[in-house]
PDB file of N, CA and C in Angstrom:
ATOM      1  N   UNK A   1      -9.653 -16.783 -16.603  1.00  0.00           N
ATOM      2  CA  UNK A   1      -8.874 -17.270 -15.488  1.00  0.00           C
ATOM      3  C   UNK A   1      -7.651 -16.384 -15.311  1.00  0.00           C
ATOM      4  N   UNK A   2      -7.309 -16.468 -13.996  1.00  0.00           N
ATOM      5  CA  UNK A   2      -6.210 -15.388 -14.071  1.00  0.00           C
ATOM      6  C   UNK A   2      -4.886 -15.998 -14.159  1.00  0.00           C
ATOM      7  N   UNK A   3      -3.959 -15.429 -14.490  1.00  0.00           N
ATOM      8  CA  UNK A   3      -2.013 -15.838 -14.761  1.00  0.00           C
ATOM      9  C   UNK A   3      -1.634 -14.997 -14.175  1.00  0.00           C
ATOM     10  N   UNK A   4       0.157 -15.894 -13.797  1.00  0.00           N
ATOM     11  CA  UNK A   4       0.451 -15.272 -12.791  1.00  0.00           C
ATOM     12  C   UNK A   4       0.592 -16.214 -11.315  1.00  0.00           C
ATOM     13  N   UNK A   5       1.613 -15.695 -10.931  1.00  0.00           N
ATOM     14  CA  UNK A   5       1.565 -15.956  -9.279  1.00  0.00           C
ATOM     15  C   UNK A   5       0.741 -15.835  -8.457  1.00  0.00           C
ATOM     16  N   UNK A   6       0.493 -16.750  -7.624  1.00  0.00           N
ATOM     17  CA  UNK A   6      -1.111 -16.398  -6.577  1.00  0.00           C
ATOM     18  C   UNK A   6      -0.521 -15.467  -6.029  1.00  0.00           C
ATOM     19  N   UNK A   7      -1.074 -14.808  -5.217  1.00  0.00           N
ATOM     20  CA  UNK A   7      -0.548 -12.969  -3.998  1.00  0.00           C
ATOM     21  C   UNK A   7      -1.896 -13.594  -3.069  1.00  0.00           C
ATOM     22  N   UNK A   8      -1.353 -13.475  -2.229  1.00  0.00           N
ATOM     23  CA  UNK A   8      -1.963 -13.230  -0.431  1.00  0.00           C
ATOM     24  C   UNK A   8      -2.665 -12.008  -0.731  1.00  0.00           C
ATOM     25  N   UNK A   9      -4.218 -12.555  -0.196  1.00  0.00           N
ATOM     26  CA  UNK A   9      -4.696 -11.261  -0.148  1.00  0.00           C
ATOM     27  C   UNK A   9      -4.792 -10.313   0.956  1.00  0.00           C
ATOM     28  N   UNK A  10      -4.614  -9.198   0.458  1.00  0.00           N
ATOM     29  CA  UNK A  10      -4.264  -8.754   1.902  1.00  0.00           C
ATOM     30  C   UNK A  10      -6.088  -8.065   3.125  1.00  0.00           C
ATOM     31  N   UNK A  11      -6.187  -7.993   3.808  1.00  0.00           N
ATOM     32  CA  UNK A  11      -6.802  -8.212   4.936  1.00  0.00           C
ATOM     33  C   UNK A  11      -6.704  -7.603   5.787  1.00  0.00           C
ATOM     34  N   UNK A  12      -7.063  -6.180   6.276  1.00  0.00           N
ATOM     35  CA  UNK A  12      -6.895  -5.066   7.059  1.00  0.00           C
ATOM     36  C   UNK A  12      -7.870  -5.310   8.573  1.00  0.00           C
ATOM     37  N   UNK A  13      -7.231  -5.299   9.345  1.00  0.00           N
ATOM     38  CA  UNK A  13      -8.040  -4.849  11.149  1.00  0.00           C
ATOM     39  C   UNK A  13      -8.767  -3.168  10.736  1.00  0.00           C
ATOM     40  N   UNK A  14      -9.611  -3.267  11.405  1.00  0.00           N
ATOM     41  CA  UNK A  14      -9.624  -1.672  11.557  1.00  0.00           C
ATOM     42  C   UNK A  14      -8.852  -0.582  12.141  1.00  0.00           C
ATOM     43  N   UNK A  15      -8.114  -1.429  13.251  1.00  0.00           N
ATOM     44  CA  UNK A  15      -6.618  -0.317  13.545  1.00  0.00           C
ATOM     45  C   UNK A  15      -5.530  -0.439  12.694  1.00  0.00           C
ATOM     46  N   UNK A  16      -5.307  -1.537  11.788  1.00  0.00           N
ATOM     47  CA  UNK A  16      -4.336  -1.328  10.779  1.00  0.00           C
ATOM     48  C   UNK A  16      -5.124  -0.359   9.786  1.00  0.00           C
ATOM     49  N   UNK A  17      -6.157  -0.337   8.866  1.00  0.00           N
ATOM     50  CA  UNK A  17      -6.632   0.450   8.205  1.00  0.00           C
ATOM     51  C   UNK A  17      -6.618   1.981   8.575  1.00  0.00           C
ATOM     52  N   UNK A  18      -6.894   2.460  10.200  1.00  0.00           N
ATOM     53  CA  UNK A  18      -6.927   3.516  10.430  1.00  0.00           C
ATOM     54  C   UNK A  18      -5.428   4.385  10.549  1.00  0.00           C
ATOM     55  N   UNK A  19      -4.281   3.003  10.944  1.00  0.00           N
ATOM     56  CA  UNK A  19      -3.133   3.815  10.965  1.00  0.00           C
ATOM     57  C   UNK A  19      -2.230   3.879   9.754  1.00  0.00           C
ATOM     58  N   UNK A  20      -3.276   3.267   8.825  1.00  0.00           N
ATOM     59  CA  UNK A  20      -2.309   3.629   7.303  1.00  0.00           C
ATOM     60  C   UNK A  20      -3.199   4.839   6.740  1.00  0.00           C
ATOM     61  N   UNK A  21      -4.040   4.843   6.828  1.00  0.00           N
ATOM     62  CA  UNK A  21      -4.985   6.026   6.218  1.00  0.00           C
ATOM     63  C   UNK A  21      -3.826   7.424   7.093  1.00  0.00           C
ATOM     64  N   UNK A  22      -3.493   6.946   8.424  1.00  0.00           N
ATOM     65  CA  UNK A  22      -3.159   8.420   9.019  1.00  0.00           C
ATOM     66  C   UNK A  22      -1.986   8.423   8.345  1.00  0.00           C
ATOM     67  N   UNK A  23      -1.079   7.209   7.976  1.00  0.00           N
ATOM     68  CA  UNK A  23       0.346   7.333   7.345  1.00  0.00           C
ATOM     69  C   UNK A  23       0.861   7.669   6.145  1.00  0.00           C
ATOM     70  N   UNK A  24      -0.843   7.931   5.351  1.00  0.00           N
ATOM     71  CA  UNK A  24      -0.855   8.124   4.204  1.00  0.00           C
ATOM     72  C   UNK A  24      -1.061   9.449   4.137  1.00  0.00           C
ATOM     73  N   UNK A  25      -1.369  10.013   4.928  1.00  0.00           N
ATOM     74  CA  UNK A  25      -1.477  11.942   4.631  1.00  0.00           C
ATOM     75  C   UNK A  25       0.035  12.354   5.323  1.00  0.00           C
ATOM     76  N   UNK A  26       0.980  11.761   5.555  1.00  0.00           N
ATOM     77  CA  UNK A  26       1.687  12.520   5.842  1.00  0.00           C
ATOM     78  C   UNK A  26       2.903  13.098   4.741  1.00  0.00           C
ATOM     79  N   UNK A  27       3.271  14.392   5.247  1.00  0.00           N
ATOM     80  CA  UNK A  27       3.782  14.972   4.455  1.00  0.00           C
ATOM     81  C   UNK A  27       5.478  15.410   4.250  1.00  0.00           C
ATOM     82  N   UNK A  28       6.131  15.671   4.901  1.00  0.00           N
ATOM     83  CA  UNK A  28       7.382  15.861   5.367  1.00  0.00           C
ATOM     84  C   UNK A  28       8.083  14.597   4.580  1.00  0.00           C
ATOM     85  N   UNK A  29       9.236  15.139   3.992  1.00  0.00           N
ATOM     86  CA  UNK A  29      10.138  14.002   3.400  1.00  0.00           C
ATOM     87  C   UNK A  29      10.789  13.068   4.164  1.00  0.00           C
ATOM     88  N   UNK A  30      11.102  12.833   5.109  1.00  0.00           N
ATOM     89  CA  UNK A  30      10.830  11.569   5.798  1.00  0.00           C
ATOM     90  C   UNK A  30      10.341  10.484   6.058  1.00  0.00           C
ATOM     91  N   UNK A  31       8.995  10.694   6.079  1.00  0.00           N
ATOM     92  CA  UNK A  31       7.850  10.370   6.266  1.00  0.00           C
ATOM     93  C   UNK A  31       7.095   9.787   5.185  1.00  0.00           C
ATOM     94  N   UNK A  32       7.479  10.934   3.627  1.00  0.00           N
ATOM     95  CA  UNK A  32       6.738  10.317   2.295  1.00  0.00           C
ATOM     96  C   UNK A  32       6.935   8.828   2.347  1.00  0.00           C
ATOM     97  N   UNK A  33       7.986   8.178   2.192  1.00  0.00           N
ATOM     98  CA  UNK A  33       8.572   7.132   1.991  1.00  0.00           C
ATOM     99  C   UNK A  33       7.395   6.153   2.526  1.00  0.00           C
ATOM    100  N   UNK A  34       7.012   6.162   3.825  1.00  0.00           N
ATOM    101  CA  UNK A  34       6.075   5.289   4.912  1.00  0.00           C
ATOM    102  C   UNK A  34       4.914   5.697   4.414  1.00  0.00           C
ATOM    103  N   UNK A  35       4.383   6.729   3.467  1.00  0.00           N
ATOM    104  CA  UNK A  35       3.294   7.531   3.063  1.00  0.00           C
ATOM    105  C   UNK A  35       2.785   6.517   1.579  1.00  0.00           C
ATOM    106  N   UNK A  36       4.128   6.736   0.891  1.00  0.00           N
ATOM    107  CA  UNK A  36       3.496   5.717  -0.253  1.00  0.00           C
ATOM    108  C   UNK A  36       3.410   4.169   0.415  1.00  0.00           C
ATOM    109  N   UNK A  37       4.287   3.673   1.331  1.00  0.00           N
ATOM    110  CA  UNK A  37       3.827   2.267   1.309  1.00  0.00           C
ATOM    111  C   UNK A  37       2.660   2.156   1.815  1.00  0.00           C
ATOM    112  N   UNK A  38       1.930   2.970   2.845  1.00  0.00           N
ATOM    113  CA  UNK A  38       0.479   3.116   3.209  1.00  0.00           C
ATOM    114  C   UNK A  38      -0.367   3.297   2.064  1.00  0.00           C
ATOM    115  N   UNK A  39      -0.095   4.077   1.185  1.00  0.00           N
ATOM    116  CA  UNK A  39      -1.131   3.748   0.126  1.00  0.00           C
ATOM    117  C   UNK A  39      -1.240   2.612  -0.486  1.00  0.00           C
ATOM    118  N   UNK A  40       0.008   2.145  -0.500  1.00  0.00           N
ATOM    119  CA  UNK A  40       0.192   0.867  -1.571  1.00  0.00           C
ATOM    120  C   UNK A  40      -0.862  -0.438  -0.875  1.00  0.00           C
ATOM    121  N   UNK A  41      -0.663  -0.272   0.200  1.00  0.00           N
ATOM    122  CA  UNK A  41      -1.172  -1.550   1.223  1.00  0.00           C
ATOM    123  C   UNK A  41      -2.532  -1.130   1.110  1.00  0.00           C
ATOM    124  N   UNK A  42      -3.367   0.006   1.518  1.00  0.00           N
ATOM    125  CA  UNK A  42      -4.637   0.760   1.158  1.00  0.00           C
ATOM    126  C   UNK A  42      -5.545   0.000   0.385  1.00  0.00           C
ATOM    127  N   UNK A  43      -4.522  -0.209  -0.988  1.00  0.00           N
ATOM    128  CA  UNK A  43      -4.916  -0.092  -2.127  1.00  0.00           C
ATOM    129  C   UNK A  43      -4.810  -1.681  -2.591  1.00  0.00           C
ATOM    130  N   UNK A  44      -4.233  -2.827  -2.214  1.00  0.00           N
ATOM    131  CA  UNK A  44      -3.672  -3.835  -2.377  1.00  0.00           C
ATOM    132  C   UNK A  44      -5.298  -4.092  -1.452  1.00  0.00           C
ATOM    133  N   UNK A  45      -5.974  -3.880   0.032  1.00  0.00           N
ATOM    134  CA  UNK A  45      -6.511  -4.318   0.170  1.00  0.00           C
ATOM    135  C   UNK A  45      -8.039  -3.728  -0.110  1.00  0.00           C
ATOM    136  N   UNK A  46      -7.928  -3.031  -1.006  1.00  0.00           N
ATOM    137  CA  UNK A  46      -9.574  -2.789  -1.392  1.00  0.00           C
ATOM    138  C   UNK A  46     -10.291  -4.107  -2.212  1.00  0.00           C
ATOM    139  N   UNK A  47     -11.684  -4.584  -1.951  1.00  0.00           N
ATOM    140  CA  UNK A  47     -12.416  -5.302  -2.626  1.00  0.00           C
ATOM    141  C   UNK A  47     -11.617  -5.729  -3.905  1.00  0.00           C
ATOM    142  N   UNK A  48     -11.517  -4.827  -4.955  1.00  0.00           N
ATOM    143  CA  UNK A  48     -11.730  -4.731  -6.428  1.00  0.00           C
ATOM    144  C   UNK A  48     -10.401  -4.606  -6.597  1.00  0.00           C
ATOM    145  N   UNK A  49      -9.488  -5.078  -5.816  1.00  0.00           N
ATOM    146  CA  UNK A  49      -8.001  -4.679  -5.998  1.00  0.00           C
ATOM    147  C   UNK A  49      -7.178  -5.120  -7.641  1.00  0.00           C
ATOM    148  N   UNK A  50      -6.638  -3.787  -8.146  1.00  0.00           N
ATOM    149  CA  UNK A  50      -6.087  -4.271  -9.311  1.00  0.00           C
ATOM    150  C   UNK A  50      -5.133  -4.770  -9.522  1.00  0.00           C
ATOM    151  N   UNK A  51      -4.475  -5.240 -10.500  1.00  0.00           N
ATOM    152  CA  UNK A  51      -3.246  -5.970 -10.720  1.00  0.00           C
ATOM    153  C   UNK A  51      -2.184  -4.939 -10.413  1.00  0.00           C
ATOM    154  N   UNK A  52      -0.838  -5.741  -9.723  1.00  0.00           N
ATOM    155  CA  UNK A  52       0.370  -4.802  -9.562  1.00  0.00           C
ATOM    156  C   UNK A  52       0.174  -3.847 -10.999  1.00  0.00           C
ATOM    157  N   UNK A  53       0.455  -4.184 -11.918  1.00  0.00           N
ATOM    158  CA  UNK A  53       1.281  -2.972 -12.752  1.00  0.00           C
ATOM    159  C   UNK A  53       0.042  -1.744 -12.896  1.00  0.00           C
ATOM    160  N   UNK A  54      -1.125  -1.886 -12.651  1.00  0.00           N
ATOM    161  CA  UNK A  54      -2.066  -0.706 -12.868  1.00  0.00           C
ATOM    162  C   UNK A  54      -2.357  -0.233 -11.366  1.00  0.00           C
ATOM    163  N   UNK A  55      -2.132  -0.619 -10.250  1.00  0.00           N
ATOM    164  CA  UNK A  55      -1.984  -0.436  -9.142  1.00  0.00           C
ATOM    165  C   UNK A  55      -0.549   0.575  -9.020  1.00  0.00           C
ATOM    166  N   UNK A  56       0.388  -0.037  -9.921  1.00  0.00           N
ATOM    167  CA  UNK A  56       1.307   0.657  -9.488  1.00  0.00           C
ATOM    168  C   UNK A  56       1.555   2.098 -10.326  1.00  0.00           C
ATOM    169  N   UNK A  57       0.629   1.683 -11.559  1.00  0.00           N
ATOM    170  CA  UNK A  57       0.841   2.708 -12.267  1.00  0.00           C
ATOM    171  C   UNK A  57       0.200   4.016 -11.706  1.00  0.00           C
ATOM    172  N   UNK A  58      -0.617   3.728 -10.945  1.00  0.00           N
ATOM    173  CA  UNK A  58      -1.655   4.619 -10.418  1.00  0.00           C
ATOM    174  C   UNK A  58      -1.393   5.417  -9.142  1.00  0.00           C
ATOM    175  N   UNK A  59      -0.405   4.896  -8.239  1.00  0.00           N
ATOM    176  CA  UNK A  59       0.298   5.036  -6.946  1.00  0.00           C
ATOM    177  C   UNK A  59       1.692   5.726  -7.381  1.00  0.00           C
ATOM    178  N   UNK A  60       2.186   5.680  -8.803  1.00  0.00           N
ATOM    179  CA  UNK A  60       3.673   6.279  -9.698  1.00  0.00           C
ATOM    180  C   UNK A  60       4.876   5.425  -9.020  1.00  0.00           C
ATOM    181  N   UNK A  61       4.677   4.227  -8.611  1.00  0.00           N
ATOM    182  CA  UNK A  61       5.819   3.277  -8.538  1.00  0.00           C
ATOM    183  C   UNK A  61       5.824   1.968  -8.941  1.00  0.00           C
ATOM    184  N   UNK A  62       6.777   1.692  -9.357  1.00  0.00           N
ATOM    185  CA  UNK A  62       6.801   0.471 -10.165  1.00  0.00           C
ATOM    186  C   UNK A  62       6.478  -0.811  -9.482  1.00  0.00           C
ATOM    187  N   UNK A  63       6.093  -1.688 -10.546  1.00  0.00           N
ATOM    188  CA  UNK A  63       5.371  -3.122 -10.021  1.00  0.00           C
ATOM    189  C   UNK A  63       6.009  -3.884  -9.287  1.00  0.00           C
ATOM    190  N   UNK A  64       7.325  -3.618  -9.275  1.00  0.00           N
ATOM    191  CA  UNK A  64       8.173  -4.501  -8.098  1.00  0.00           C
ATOM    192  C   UNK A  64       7.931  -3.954  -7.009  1.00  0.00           C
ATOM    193  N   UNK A  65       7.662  -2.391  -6.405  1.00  0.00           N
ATOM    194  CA  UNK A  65       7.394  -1.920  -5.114  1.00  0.00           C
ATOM    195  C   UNK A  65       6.825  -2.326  -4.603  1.00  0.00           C
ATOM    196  N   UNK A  66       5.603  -2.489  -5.642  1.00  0.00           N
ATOM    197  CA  UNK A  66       4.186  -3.001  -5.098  1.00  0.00           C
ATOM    198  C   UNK A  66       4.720  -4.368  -4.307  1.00  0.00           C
ATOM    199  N   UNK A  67       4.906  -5.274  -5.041  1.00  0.00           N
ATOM    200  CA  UNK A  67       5.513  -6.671  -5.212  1.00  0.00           C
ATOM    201  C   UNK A  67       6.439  -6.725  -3.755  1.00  0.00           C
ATOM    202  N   UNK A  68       7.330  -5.720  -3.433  1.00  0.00           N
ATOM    203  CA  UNK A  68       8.029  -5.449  -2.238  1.00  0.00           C
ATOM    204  C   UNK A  68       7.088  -5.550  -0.887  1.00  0.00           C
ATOM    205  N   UNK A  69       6.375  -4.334  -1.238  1.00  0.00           N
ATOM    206  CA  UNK A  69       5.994  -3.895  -0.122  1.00  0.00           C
ATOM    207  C   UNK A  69       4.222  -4.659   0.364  1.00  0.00           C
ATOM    208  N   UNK A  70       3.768  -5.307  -0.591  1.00  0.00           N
ATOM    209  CA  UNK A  70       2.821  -6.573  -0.169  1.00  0.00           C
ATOM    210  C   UNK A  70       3.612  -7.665   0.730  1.00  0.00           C
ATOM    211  N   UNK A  71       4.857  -8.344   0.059  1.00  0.00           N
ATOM    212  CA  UNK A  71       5.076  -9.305   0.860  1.00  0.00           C
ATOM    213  C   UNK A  71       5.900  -8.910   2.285  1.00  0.00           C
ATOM    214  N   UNK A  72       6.347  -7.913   2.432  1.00  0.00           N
ATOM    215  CA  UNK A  72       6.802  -7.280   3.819  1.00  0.00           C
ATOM    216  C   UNK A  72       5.520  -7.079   4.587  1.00  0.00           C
ATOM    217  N   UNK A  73       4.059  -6.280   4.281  1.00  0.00           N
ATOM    218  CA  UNK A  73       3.056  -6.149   4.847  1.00  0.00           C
ATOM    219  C   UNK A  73       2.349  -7.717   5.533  1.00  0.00           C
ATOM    220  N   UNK A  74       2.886  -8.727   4.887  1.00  0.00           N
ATOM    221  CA  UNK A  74       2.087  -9.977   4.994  1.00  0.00           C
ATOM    222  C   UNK A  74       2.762 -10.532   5.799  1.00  0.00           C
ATOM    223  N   UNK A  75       4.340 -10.351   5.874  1.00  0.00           N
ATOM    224  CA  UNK A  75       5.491 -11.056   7.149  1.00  0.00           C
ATOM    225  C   UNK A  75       5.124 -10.026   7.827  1.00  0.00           C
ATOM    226  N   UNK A  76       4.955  -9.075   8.618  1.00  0.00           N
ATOM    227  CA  UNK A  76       5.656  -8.207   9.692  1.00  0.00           C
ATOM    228  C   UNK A  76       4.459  -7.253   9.638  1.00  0.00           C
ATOM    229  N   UNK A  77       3.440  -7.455   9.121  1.00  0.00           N
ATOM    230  CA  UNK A  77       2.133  -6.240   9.157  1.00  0.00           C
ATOM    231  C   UNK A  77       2.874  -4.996   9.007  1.00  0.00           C
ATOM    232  N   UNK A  78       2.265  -3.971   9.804  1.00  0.00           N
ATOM    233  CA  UNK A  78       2.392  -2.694  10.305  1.00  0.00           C
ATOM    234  C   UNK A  78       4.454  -2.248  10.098  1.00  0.00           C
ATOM    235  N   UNK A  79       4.674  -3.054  10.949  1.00  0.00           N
ATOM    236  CA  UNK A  79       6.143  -2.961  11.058  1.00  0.00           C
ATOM    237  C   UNK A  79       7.115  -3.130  10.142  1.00  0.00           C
ATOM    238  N   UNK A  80       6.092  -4.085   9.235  1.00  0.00           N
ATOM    239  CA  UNK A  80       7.001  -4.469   7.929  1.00  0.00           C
ATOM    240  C   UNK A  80       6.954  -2.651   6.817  1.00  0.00           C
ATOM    241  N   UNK A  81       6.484  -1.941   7.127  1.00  0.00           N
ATOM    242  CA  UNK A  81       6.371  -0.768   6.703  1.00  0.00           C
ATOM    243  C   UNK A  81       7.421   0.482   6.924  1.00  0.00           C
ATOM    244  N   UNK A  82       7.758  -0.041   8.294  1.00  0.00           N
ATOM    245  CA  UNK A  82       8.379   0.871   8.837  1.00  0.00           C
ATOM    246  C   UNK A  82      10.186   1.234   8.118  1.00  0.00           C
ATOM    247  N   UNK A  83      10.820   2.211   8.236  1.00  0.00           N
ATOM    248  CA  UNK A  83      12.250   2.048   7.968  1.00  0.00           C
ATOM    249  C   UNK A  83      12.918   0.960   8.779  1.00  0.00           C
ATOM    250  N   UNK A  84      13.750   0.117   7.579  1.00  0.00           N
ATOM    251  CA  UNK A  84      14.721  -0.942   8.188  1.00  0.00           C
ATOM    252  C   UNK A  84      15.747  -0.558   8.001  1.00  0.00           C
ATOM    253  N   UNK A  85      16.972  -0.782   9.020  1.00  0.00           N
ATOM    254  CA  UNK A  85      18.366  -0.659   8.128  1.00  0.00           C
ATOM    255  C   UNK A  85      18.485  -1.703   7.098  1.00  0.00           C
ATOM    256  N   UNK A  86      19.523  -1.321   6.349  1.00  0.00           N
ATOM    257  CA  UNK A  86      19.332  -2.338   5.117  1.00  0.00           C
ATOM    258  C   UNK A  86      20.321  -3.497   5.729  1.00  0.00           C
ATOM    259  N   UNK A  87      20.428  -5.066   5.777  1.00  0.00           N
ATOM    260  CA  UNK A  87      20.933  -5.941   5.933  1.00  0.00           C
ATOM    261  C   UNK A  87      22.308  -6.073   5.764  1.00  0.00           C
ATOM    262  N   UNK A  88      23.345  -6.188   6.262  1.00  0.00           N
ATOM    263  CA  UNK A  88      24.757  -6.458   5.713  1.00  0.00           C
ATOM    264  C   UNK A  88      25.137  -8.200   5.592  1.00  0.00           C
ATOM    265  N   UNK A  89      25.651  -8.525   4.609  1.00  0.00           N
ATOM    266  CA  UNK A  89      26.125 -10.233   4.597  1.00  0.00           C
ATOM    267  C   UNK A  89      27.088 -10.509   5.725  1.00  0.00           C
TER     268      UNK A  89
END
């Protein structure tokens, strides 16, 4: 049985799948940033999806990213990906 917090699984359209696959080859430092969270999401929704920390180990960012950038993908899809300014109180 598994432990642990349940996680939303995640659930790709075929135009979300196709525009993270394109967001994931990109290259320019700008851009990396939106590059790994496309993989991360990629990878969060394959069949056989592994647990954050070997997911993350495998992508070279830590299990909270993962953890980040799933539950932004699940509020805000696509957009939740994108650069935000960061919030002020």
């Amino acid at each position: 049985m598994r432990k642990g917090r349940p996680v939303t699984p995640i659930v790709l359209t075929r135009e979300e799948r196709r525009e993270l696959r394109r967001w994931s080859k990109r290259q320019d430092p700008v851009s990396h940033r939106v590059a790994v969270r496309a993989r991360i999401v990629l990878a969060l929704a394959e069949p056989a999806s592994t647990a954050g920390n070997v997911l993350a180990a495998r992508i070279h960012v830590s299990p909270q990213t993962v953890s980040l950038w799933r539950r932004r993908f699940v509020a805000d899809r696509l957009s939740g990906l994108q650069h935000r300014r960061a919030r002020r109180a």
